[in-house]
C-alpha atoms as a PDB file:
ATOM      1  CA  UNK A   1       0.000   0.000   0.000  1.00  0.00           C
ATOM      2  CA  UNK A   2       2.862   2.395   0.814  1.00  0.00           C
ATOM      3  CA  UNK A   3       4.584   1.830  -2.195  1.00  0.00           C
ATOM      4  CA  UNK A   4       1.171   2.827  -4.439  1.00  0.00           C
ATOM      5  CA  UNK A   5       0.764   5.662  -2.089  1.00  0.00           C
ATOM      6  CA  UNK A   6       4.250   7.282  -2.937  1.00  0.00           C
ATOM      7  CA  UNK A   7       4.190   5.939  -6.641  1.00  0.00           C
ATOM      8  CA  UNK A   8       0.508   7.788  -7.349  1.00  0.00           C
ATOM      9  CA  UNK A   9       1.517  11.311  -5.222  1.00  0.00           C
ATOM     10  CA  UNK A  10       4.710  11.647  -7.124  1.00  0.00           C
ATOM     11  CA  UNK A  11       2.676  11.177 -10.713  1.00  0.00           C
ATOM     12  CA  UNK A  12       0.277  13.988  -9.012  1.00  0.00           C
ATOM     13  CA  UNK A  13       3.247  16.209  -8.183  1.00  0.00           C
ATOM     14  CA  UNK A  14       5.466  15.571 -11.399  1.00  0.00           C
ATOM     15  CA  UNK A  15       1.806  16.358 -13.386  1.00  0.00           C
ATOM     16  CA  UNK A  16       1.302  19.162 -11.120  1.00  0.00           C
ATOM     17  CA  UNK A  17       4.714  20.706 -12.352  1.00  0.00           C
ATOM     18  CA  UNK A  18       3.276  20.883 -15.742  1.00  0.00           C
ATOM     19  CA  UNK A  19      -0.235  21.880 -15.301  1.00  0.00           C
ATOM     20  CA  UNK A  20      -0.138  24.931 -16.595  1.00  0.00           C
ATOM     21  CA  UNK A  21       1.929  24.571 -19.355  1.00  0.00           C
ATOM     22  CA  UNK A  22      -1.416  23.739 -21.180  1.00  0.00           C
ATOM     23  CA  UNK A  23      -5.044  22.564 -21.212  1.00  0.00           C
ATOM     24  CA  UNK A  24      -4.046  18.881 -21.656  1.00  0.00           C
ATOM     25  CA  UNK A  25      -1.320  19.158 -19.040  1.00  0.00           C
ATOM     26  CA  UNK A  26      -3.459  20.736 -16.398  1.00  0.00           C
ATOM     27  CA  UNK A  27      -6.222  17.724 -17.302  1.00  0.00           C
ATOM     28  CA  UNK A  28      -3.683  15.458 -16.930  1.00  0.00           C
ATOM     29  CA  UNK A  29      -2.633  16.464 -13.254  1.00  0.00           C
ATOM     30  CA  UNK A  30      -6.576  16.889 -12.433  1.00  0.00           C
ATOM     31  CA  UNK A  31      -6.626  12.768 -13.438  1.00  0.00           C
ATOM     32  CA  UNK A  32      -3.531  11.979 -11.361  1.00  0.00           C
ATOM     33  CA  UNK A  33      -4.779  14.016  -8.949  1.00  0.00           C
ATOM     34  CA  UNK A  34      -8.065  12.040  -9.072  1.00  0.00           C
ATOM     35  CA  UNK A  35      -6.272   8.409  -8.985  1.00  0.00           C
ATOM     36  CA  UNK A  36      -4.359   9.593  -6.003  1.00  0.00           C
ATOM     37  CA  UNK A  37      -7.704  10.548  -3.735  1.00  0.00           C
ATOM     38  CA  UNK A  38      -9.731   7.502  -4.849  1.00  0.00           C
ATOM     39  CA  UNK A  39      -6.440   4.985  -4.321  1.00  0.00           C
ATOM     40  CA  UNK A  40      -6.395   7.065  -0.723  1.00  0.00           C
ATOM     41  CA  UNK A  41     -10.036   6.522  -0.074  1.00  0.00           C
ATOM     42  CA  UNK A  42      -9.824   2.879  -1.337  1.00  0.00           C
ATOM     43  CA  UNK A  43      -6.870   2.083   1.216  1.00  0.00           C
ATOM     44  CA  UNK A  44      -8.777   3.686   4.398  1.00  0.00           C
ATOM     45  CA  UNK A  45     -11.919   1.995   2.970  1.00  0.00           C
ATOM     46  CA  UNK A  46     -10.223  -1.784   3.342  1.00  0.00           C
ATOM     47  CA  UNK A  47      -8.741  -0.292   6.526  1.00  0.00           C
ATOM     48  CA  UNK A  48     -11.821  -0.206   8.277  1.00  0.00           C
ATOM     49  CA  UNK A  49     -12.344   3.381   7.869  1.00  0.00           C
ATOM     50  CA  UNK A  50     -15.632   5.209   7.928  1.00  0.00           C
ATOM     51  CA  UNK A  51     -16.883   8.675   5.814  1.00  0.00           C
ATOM     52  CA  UNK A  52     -14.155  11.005   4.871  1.00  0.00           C
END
């Protein structure tokens, strides 16, 4: 879990970099961005954890 943790906030961040660069680029962070919350949620949801 740790390991996808660091390996989808680092595609966030290096996206991130680049979002404004251009319309595509900043979409492209917003889906990274996007992968890394629901991966997040999924992990505290098989923890046991409840709402947000």
């Amino acid at each position: 879990m740790e390991n996808g943790i660091r390996e989808r906030y680092h595609e966030a961040q290096r996206a991130r970099a680049m979002a404004d660069q251009s319309g595509d680029k900043g979409r492209a962070f917003v889906a990274d961005y996007v992968n890394y919350i629901h991966y997040i949620e999924g992990v505290h949801g098989a923890a046991g954890g409840q709402g947000h």
